[in-house]
C-alpha atoms as a PDB file:
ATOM      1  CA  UNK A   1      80.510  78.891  80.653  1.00  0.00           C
ATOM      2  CA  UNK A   2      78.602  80.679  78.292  1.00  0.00           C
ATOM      3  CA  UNK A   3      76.231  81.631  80.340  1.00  0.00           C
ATOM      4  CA  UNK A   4      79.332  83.054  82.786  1.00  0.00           C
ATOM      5  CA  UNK A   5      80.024  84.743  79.460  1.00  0.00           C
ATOM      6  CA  UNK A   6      76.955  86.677  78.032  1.00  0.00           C
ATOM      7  CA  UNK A   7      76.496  88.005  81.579  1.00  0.00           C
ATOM      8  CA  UNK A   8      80.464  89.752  81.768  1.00  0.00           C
ATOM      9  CA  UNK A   9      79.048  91.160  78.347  1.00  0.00           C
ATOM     10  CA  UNK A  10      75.625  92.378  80.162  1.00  0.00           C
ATOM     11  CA  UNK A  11      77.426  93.310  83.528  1.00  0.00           C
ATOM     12  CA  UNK A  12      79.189  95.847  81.402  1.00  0.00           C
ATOM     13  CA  UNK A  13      75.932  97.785  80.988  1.00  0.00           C
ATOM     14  CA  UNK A  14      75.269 100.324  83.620  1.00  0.00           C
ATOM     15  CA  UNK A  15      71.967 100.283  83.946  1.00  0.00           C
ATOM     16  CA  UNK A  16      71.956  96.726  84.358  1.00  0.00           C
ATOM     17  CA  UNK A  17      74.725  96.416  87.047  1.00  0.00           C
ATOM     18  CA  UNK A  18      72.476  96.558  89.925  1.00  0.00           C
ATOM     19  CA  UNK A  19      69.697  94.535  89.014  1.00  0.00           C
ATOM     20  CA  UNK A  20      72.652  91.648  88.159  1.00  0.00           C
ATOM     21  CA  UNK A  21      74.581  91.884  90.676  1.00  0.00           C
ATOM     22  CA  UNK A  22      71.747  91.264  92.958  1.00  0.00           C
ATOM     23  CA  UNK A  23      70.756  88.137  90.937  1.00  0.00           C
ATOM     24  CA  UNK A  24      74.382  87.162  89.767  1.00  0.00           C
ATOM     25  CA  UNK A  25      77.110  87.331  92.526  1.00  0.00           C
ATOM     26  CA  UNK A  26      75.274  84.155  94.376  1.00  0.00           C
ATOM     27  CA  UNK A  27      75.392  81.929  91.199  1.00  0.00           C
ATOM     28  CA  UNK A  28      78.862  83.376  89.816  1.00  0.00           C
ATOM     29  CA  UNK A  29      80.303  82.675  93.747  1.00  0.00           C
ATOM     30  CA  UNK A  30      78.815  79.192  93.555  1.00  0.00           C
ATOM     31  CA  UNK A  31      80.421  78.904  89.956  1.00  0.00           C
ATOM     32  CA  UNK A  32      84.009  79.891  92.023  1.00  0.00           C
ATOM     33  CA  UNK A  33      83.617  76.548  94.104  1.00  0.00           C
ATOM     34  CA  UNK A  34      83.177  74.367  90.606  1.00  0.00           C
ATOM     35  CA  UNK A  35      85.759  71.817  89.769  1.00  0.00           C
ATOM     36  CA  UNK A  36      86.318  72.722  86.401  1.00  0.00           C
ATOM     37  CA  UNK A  37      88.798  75.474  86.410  1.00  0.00           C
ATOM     38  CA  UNK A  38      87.815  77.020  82.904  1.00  0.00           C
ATOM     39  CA  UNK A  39      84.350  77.825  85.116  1.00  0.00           C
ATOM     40  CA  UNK A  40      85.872  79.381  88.114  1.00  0.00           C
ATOM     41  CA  UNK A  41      88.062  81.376  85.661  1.00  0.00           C
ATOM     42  CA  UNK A  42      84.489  82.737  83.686  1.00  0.00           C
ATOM     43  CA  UNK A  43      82.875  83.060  86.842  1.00  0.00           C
ATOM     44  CA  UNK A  44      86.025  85.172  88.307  1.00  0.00           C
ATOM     45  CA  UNK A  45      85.846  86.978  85.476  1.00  0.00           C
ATOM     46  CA  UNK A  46      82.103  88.004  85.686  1.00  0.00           C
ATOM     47  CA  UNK A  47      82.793  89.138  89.210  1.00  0.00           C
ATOM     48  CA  UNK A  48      85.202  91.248  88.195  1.00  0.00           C
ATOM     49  CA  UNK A  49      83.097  92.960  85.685  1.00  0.00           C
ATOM     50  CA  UNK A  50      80.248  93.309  88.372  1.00  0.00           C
ATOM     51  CA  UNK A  51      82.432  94.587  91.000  1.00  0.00           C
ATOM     52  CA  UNK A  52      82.784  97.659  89.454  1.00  0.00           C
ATOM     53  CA  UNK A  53      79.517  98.388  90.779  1.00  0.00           C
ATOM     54  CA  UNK A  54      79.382  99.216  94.944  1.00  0.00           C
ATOM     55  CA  UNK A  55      76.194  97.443  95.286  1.00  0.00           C
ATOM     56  CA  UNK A  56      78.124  94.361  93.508  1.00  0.00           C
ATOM     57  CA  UNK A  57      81.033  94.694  96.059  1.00  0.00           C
ATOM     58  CA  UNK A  58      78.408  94.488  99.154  1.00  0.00           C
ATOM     59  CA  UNK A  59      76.728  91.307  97.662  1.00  0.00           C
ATOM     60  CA  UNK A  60      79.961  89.482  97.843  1.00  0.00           C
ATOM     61  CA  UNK A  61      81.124  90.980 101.138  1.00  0.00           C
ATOM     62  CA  UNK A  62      77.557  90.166 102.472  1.00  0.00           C
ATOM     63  CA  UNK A  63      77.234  86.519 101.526  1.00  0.00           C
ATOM     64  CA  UNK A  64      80.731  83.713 101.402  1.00  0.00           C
ATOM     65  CA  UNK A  65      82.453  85.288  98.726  1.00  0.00           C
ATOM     66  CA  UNK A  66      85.660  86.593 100.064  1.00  0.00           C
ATOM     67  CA  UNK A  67      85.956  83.323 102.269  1.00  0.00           C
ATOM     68  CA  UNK A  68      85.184  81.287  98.584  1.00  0.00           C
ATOM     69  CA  UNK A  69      87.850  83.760  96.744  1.00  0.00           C
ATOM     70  CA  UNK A  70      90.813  83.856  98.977  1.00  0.00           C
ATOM     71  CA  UNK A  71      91.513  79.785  98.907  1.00  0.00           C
ATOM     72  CA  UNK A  72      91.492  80.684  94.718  1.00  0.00           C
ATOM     73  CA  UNK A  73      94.715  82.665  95.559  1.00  0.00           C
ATOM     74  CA  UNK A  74      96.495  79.498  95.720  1.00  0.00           C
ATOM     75  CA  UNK A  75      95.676  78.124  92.211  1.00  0.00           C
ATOM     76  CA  UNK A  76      98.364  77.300  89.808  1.00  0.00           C
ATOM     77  CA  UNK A  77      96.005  79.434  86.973  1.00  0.00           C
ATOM     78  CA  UNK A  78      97.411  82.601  86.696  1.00  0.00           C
ATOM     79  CA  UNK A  79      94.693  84.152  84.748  1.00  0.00           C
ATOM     80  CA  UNK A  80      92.779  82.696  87.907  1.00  0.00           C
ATOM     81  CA  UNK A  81      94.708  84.294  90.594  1.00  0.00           C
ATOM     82  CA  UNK A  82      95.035  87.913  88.755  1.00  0.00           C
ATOM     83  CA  UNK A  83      91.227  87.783  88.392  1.00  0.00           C
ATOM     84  CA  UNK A  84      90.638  87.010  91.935  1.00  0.00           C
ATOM     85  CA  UNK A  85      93.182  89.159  93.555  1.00  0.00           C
ATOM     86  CA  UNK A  86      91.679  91.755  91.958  1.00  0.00           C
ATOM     87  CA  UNK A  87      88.355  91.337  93.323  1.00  0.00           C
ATOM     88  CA  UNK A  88      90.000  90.971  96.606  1.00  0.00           C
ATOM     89  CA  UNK A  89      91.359  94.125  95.937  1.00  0.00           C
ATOM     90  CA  UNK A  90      88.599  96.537  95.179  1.00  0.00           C
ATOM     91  CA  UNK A  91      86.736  95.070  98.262  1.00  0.00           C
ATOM     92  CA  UNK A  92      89.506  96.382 100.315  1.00  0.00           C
ATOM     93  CA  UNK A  93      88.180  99.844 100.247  1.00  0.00           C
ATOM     94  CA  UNK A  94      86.074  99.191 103.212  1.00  0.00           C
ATOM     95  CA  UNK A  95      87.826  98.108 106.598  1.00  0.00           C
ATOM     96  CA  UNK A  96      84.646  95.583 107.104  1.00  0.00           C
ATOM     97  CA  UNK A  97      85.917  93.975 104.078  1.00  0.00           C
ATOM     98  CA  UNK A  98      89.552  94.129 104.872  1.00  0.00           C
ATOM     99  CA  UNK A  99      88.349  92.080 108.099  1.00  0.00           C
ATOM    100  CA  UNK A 100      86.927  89.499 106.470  1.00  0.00           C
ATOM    101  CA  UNK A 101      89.917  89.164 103.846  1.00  0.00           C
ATOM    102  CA  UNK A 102      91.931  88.825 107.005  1.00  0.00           C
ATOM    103  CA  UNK A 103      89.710  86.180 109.069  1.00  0.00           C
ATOM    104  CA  UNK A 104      89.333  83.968 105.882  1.00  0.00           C
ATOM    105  CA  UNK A 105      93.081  83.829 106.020  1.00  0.00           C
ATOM    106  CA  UNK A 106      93.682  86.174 103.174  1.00  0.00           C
ATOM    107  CA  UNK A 107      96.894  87.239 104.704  1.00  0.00           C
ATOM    108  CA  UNK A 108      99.041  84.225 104.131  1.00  0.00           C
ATOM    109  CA  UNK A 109      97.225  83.697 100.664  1.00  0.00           C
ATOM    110  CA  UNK A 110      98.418  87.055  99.574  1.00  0.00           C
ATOM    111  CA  UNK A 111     102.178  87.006 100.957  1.00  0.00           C
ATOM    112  CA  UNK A 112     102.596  83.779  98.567  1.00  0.00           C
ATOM    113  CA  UNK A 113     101.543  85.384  95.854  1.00  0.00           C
ATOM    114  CA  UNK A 114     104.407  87.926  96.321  1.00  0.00           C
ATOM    115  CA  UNK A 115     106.708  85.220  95.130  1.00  0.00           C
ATOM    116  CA  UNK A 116     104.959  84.905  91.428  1.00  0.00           C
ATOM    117  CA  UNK A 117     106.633  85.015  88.235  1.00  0.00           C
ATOM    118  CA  UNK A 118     103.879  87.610  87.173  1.00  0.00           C
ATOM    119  CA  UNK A 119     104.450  91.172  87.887  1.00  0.00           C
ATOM    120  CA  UNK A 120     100.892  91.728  87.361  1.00  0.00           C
ATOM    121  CA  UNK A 121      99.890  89.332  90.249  1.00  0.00           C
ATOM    122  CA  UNK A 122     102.868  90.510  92.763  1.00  0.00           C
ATOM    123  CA  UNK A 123     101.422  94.279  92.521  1.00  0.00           C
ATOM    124  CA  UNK A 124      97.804  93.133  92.842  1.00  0.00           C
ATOM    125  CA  UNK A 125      99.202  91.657  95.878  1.00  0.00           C
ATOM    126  CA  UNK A 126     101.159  94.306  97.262  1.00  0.00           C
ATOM    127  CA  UNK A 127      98.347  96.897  96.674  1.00  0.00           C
ATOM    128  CA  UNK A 128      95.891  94.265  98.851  1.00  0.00           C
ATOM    129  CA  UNK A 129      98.555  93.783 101.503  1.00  0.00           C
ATOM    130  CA  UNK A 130      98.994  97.764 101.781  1.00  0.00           C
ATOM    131  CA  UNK A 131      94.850  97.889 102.552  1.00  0.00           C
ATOM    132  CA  UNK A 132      95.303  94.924 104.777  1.00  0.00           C
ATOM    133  CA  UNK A 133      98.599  96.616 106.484  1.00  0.00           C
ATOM    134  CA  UNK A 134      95.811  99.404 108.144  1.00  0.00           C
ATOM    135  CA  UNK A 135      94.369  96.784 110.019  1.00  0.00           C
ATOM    136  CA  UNK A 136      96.749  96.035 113.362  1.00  0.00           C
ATOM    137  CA  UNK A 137      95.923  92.174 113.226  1.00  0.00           C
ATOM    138  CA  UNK A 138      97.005  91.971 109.764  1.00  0.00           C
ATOM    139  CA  UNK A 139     100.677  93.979 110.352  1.00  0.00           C
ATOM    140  CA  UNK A 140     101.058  91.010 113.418  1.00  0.00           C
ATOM    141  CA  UNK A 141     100.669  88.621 110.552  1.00  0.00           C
ATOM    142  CA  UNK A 142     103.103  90.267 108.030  1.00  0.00           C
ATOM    143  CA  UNK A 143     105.538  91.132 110.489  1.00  0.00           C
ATOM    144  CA  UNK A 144     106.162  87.760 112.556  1.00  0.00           C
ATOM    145  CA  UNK A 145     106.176  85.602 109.293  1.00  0.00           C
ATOM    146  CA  UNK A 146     109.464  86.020 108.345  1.00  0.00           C
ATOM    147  CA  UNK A 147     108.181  85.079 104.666  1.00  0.00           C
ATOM    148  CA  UNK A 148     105.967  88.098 104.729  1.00  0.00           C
ATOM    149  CA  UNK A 149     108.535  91.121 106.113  1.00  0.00           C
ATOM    150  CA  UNK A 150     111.498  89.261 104.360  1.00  0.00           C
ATOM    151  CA  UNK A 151     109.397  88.973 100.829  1.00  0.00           C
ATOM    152  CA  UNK A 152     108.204  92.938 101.685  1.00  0.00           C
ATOM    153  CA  UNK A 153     112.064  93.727 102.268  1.00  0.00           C
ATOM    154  CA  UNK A 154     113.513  92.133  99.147  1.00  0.00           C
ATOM    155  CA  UNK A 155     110.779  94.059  97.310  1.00  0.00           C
ATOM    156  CA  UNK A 156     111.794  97.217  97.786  1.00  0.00           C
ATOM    157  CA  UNK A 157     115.006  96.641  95.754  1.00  0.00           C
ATOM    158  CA  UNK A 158     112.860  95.541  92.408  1.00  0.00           C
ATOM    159  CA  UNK A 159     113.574  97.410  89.752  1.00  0.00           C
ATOM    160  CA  UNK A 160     109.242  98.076  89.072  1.00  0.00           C
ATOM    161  CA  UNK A 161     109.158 101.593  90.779  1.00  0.00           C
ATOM    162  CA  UNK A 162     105.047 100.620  91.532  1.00  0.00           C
ATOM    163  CA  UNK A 163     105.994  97.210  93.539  1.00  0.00           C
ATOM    164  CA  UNK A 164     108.970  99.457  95.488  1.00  0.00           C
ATOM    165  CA  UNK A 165     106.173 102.210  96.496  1.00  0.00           C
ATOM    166  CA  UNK A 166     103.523  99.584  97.249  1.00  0.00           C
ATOM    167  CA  UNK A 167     106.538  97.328  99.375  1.00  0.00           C
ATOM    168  CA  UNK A 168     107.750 101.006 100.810  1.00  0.00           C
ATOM    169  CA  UNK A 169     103.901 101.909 101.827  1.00  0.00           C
ATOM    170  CA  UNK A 170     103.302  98.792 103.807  1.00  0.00           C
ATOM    171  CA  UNK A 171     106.926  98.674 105.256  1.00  0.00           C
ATOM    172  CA  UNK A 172     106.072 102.523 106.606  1.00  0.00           C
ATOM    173  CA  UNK A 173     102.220 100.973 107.948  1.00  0.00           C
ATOM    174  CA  UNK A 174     103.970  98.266 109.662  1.00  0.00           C
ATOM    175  CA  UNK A 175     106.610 100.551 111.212  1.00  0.00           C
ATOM    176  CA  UNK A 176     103.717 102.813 112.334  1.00  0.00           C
ATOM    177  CA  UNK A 177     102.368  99.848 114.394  1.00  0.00           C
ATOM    178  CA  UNK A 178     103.733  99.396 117.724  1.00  0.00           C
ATOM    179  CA  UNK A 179     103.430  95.666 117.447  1.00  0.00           C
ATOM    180  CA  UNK A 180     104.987  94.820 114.346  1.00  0.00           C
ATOM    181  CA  UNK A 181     107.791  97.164 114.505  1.00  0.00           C
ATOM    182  CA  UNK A 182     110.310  94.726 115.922  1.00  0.00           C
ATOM    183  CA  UNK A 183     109.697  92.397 113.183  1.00  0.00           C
ATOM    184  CA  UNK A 184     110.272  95.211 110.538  1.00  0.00           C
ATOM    185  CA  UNK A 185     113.495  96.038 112.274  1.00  0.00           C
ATOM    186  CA  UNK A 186     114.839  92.679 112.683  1.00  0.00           C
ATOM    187  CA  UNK A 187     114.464  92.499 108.551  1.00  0.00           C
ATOM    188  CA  UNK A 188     116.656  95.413 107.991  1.00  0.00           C
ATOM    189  CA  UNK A 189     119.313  94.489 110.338  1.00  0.00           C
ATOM    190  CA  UNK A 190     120.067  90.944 109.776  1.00  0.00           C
ATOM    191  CA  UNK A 191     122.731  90.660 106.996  1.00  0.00           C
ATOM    192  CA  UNK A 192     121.281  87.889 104.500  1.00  0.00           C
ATOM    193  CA  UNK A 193     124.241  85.780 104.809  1.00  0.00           C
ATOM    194  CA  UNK A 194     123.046  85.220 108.484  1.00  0.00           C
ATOM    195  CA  UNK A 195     119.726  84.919 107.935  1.00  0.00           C
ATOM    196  CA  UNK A 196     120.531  80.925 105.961  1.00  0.00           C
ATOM    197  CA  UNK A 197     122.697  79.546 108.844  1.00  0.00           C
END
């Protein structure tokens, strides 16, 4: 753990970030898969330092990370998750990435996290789901799951005016894809007193 610690200090040095994220992101994604949580938490946290850095981001993308990272969406550590979604969400700015959030099952990950108690953690996940909503596999996912379009719907009447324009961006990528239209519709028209009987 300290170790995971001096480097967030030294990943915070520009002139460094390169040459550590080279020799870092392997141990700190190895770190992610250890079963002490206060270590995935320091090692989440170092990534999230280094990924401020492209050549950081392409490390990650290039070797298991998002496929280690996603399952961490699912932890009960909240300090965890928010660390972790947000690594998941400055990979999304390249589709390649996007892809692999979405074959390592990031999808289903992310529309549970839209349930939290933490704001912080439900806009993280709304701004990864509106990167994943550009990819037409993805809207399939978020559309037929009624968890995913019903969660997206009830968003859009939160009082946070970010999580209503993140929920009102992906409803309007969804409803620009042919496929998941339907779904989108069906979540608008069915009164919720119908939808529990």
């Amino acid at each position: 753990v300290d170790t995971l610690k001096a480097l967030i200090n030294l990943s915070k040095v520009d002139s460094l970030q390169g040459i550590l994220s080279h020799e870092v992101v392997p141990s700190a994604v190895m770190c992610l898969d250890s079963p002490s949580e206060s270590v995935q938490v320091w090692a989440a946290q170092c990534l999230q330092e280094l990924c401020a850095d492209e050549t950081a981001r392409q490390h990650i993308a290039d070797g298991q990370g998002v496929s280690v990272l996603v399952p961490l969406l699912s932890s009960k550590n909240e300090r965890l998750v928010l660390c972790v979604a947000t690594i998941l969400r400055l990979l999304c700015s390249q589709e390649r990435t996007r892809d692999l959030i979405y074959k390592a099952g990031g999808v289903g990950f992310i529309i549970g996290l839209l349930s939290s108690r933490e704001h912080a953690i439900q806009v993280r996940a709304l701004d990864i789901l509106s990167e994943l909503s550009l990819l037409d596999r993805a809207c399939q996912v978020i559309a037929n799951g009624e968890e995913g379009v019903g969660s997206i719907v009830a968003l859009l009447r939160s009082p946070h005016e970010k999580i209503q324009e993140e929920a009102l961006t992906i409803t309007t990528n969804l409803l620009s894809n042919r496929d998941s239209k339907a779904g989108v519709i069906s979540a608008f028209m069915v009164p919720e007193y119908m939808k529990s009987l």
